[in-house]
N, C-alpha and C. Protein backbone atom coordinates (compact mmCIF):
# COMPACT_ATOMS: atom_id res chain seq x y z
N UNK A 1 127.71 178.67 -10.93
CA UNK A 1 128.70 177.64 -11.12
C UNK A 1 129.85 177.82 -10.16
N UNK A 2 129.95 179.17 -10.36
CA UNK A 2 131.51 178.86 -9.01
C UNK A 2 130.66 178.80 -7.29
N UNK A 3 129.78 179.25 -7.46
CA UNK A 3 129.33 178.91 -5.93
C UNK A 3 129.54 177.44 -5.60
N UNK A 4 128.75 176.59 -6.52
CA UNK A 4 128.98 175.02 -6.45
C UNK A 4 130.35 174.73 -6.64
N UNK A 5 131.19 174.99 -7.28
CA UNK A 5 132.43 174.65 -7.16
C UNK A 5 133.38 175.22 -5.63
N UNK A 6 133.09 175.88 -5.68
CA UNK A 6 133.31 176.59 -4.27
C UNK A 6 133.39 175.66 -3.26
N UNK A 7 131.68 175.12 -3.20
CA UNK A 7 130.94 174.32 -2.07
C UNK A 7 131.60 172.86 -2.53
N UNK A 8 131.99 172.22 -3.28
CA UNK A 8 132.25 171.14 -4.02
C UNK A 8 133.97 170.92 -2.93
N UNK A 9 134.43 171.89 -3.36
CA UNK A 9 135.78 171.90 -2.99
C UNK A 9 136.08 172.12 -0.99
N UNK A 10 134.92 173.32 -0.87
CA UNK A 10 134.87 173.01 0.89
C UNK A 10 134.19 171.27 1.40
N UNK A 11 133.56 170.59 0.62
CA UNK A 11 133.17 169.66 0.73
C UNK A 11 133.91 168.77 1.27
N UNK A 12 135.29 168.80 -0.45
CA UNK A 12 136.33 167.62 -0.65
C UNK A 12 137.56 167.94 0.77
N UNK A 13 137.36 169.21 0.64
CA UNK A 13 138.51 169.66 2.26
C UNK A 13 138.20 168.88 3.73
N UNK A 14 136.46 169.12 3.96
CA UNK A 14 136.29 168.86 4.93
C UNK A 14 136.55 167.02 4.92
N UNK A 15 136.11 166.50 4.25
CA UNK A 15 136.10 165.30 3.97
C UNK A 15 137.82 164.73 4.52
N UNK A 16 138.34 165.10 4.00
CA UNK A 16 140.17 164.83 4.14
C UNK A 16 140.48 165.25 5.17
N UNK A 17 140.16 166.28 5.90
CA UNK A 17 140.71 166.65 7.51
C UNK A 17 139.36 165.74 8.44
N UNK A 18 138.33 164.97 8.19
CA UNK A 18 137.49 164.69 9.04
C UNK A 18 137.70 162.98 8.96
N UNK A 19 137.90 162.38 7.74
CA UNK A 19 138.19 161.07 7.64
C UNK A 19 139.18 160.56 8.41
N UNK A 20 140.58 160.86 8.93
CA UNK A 20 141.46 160.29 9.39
C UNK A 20 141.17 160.18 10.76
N UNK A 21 140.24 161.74 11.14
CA UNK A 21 140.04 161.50 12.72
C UNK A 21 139.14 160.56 12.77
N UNK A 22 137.91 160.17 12.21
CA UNK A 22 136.41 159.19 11.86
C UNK A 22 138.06 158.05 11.97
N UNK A 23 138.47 157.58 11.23
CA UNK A 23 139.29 156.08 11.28
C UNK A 23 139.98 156.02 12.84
N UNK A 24 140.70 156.93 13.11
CA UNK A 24 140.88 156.98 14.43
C UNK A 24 139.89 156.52 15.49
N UNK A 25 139.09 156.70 15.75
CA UNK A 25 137.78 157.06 16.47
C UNK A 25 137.56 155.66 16.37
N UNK A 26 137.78 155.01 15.32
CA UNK A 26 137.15 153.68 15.36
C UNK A 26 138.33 153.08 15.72
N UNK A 27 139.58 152.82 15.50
CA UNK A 27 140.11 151.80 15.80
C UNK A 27 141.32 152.02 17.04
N UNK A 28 141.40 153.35 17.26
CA UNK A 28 142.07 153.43 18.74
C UNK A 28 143.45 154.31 18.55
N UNK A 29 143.91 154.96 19.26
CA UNK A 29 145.21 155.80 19.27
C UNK A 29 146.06 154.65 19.41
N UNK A 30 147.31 154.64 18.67
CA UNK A 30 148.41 153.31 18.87
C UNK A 30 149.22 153.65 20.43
N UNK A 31 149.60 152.38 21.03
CA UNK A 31 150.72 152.65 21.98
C UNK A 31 151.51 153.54 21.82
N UNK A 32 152.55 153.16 21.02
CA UNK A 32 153.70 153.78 20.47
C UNK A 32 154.10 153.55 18.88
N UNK A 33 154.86 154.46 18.63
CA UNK A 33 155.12 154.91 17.57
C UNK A 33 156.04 153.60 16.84
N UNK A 34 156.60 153.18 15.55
CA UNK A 34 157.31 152.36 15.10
C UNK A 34 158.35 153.02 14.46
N UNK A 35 159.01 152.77 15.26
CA UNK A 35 161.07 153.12 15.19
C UNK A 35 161.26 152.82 13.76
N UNK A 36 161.96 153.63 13.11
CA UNK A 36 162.52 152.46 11.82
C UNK A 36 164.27 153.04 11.98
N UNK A 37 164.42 153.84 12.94
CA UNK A 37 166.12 153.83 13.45
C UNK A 37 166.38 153.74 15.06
N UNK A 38 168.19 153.38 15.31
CA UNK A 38 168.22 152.88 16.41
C UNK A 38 168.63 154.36 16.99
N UNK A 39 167.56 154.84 17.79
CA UNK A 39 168.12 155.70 18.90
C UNK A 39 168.16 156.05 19.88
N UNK A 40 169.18 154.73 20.86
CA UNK A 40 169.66 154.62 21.50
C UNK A 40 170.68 155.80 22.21
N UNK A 41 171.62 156.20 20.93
CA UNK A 41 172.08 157.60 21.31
C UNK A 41 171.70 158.76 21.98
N UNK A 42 170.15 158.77 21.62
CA UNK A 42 169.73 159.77 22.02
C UNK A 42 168.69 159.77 23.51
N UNK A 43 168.43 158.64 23.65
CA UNK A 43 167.51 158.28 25.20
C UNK A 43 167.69 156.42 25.18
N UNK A 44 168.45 155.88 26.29
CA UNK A 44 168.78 154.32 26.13
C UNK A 44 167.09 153.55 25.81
N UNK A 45 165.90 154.22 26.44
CA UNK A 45 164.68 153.45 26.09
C UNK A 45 164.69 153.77 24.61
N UNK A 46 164.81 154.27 23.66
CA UNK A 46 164.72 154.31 22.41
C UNK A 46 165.11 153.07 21.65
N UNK A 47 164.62 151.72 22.07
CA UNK A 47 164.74 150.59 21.38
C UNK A 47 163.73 150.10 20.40
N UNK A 48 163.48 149.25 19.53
CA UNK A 48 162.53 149.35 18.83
C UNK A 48 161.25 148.15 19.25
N UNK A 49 161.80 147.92 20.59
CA UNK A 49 160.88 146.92 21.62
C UNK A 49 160.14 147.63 22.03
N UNK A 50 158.60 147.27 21.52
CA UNK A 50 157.66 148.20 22.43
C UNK A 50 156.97 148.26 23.71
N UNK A 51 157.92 147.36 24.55
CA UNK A 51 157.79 147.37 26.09
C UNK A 51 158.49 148.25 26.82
N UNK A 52 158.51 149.75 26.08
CA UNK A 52 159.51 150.72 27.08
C UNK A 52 157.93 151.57 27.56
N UNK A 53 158.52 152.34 28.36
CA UNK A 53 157.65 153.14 28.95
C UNK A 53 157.04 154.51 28.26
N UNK A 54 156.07 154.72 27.96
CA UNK A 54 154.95 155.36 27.26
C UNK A 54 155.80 156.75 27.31
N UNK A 55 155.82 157.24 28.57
CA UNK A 55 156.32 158.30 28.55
C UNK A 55 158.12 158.87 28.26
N UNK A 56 158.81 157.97 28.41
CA UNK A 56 160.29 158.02 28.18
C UNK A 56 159.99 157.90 26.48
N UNK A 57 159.19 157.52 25.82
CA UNK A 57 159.14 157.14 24.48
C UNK A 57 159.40 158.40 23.33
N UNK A 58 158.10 159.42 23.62
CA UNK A 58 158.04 160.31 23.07
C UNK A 58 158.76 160.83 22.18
N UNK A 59 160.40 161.34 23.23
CA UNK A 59 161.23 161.94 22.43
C UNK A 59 161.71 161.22 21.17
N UNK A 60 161.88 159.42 21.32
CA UNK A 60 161.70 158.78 20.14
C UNK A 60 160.86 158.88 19.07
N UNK A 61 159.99 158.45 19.31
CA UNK A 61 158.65 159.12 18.39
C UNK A 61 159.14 160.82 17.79
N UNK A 62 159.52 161.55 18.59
CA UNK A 62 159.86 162.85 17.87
C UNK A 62 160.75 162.72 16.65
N UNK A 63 161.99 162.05 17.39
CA UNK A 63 162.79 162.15 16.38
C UNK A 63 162.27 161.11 15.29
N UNK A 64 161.90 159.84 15.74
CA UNK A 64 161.32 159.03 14.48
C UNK A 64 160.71 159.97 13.26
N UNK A 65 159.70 160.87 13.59
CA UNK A 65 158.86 161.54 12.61
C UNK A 65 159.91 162.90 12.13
N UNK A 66 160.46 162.94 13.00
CA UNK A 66 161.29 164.27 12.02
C UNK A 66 162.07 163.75 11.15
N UNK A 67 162.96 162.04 11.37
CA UNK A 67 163.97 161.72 10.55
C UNK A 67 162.89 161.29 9.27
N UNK A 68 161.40 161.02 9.52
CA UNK A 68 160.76 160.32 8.43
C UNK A 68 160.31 161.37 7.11
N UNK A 69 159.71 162.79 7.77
CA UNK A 69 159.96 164.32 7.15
C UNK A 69 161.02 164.50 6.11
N UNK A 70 162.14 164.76 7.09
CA UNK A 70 163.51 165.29 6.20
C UNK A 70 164.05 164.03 5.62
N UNK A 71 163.79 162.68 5.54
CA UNK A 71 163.55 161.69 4.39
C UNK A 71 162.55 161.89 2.94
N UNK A 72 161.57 162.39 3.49
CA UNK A 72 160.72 162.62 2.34
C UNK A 72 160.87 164.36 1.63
N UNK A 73 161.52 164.96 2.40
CA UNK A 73 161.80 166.24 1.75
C UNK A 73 162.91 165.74 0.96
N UNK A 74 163.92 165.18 1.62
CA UNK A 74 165.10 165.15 0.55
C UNK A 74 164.96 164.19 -0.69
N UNK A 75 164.13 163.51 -0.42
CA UNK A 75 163.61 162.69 -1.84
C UNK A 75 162.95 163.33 -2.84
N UNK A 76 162.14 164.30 -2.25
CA UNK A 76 161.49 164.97 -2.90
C UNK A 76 162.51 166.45 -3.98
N UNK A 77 163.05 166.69 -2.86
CA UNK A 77 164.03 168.18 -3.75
C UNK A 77 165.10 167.47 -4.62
N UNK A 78 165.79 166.07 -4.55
CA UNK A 78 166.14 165.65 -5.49
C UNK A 78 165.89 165.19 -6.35
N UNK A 79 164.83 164.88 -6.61
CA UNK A 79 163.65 164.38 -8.09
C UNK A 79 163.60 165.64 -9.01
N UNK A 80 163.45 166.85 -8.11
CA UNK A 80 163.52 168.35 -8.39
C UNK A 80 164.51 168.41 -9.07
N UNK A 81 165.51 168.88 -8.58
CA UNK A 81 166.72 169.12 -8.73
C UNK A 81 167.22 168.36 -10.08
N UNK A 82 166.64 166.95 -10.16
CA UNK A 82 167.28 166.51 -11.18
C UNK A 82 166.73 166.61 -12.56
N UNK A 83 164.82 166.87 -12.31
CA UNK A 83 163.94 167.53 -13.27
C UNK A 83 164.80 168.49 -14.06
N UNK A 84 164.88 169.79 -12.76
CA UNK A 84 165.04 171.01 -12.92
C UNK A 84 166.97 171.44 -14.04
N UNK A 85 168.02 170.63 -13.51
CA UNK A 85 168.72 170.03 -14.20
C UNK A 85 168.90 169.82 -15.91
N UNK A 86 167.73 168.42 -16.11
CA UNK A 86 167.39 168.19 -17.63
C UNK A 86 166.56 169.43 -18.46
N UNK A 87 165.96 169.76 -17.53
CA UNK A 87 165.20 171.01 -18.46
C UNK A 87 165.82 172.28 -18.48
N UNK A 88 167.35 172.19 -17.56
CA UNK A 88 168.45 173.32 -18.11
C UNK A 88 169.11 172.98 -18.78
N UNK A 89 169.06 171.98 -19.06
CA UNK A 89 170.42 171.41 -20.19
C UNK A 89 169.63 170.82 -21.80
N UNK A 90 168.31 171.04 -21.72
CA UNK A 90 167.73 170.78 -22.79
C UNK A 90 167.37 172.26 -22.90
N UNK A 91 167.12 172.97 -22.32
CA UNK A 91 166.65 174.89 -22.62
C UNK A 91 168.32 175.08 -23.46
N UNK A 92 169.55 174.73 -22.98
CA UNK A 92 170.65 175.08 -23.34
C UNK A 92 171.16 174.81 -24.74
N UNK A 93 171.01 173.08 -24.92
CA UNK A 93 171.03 172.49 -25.86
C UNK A 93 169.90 173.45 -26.85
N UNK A 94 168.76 173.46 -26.88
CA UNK A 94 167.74 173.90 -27.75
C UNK A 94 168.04 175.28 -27.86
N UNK A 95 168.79 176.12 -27.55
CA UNK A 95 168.93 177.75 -27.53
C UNK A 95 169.02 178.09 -28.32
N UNK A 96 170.25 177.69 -29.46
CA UNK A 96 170.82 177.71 -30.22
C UNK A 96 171.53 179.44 -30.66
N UNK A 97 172.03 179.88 -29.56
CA UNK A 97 172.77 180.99 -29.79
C UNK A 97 172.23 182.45 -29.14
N UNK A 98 170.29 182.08 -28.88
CA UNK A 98 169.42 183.16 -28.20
C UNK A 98 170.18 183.24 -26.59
N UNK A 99 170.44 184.55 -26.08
CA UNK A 99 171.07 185.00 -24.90
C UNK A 99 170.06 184.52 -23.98
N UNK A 100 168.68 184.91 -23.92
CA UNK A 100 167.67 184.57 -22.93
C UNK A 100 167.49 183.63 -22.85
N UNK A 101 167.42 182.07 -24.01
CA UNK A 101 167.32 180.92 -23.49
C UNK A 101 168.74 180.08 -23.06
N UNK A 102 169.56 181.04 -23.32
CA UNK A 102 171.29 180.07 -22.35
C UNK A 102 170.79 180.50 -21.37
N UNK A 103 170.49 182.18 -20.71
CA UNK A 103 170.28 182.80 -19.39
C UNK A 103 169.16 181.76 -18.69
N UNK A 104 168.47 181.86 -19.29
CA UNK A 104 167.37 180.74 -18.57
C UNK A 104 167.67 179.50 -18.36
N UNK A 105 168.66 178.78 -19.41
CA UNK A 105 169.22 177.32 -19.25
C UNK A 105 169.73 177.53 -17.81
N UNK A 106 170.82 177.93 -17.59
CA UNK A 106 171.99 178.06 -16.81
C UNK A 106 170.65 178.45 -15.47
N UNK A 107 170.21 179.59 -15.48
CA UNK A 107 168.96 179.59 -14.21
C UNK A 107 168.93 178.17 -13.84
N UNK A 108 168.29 177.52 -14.59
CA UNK A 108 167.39 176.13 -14.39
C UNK A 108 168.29 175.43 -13.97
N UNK A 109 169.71 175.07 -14.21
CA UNK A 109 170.45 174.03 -13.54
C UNK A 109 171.06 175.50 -12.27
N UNK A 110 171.15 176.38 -12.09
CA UNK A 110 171.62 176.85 -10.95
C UNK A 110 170.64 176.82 -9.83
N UNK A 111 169.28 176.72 -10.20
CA UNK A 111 168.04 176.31 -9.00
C UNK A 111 168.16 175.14 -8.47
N UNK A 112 168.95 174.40 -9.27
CA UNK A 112 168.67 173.13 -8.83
C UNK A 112 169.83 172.52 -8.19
N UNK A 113 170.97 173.50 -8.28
CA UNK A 113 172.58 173.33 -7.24
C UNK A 113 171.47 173.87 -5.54
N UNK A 114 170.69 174.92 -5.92
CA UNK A 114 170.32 175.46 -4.66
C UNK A 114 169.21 174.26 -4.44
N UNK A 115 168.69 173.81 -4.94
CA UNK A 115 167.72 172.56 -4.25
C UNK A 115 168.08 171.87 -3.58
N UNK A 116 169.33 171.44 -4.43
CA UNK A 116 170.34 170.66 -3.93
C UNK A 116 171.39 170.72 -3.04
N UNK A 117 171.36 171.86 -2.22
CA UNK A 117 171.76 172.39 -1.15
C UNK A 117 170.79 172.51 0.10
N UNK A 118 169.75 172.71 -0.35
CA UNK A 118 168.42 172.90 0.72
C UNK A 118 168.04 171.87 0.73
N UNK A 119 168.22 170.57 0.18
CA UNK A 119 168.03 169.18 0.18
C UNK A 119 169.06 168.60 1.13
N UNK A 120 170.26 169.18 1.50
CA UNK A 120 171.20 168.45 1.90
C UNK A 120 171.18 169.41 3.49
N UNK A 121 170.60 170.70 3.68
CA UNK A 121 170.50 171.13 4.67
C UNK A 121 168.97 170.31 5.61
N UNK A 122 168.13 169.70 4.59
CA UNK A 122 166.62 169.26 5.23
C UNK A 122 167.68 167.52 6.42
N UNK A 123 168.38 167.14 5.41
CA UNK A 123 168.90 166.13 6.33
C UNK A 123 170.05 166.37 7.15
N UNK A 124 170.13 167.79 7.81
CA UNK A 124 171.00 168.24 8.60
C UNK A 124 169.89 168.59 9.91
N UNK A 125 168.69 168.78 9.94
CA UNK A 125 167.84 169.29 10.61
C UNK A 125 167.36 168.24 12.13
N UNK A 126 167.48 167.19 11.94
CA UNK A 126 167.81 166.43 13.13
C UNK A 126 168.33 166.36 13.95
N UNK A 127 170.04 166.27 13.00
CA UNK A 127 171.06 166.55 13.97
C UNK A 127 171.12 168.05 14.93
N UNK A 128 170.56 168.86 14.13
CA UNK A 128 170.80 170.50 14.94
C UNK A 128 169.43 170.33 16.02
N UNK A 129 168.30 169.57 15.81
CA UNK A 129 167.54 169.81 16.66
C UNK A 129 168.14 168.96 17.60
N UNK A 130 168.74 167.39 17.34
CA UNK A 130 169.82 167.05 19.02
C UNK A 130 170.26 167.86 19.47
N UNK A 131 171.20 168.56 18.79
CA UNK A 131 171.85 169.13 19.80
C UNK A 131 171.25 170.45 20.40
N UNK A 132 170.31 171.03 19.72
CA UNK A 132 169.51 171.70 20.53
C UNK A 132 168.94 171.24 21.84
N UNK A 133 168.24 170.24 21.87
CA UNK A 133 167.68 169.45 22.76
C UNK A 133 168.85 168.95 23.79
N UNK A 134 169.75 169.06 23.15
CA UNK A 134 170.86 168.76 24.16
C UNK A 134 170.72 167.01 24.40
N UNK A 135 169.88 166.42 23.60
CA UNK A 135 169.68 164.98 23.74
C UNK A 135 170.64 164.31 22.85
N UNK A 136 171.91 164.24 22.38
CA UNK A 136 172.75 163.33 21.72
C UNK A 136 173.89 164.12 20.87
């Protein structure tokens, strides 16, 4: 039984890393990437007209996908954060006087000040890679 489950699961893996390239394959690598911010700041071809030049593009496309990342991280650690939050303040509420479940309350909303810090550093990560790049 675990052999087949084993094989079941290398199956479902290969399947998910081999399908996107198979869809690719059929319908073509895109021109360019789709802007959903203006950054202009950072290279003047960075318009969201896709008659700029293939290669000036890129660094757009970079930053496009990093701002789209640290969008979905910070959405994500604040859903957390605010989980993590209610289930310290309901561990707190429900304690009723036990030291280990306040200690654990108070944990649970202090993980989630730090989520909520590492949430607010994920949408700082752009800006430090500009100016790394020295592009804006």
């Amino acid at each position: 039984m675990k052999k087949v489950l084993t094989t079941l699961i290398l199956i479902n893996l290969l399947a998910v890393f081999l399908l996107p390239s198979l869809t690719l394959a059929q319908t073509g690598v895109p021109e360019t990437c789709k802007l959903k911010r203006d950054f202009t700041n950072v290279d003047p071809a960075c318009t969201k007209d896709s008659s700029v030049n293939i290669e000036r593009y890129g660094i757009c496309c970079l930053f496009n996908t990093l701002y789209n990342i640290t969008d979905w991280i910070f959405l994500i650690l604040v859903a957390l954060a605010g989980l993590f939050v209610i289930i310290g303040a309901m561990t707190l509420m429900t304690a009723a006087g036990d030291p280990t479940k306040v200690a654990s309350g108070r944990n649970y909303i202090l993980y989630a000040m730090v989520g909520l810090l590492v949430a607010f550093l994920a949408k700082a990560v752009p800006s430090i890679v500009r100016m790394i790049m020295g592009a804006g």
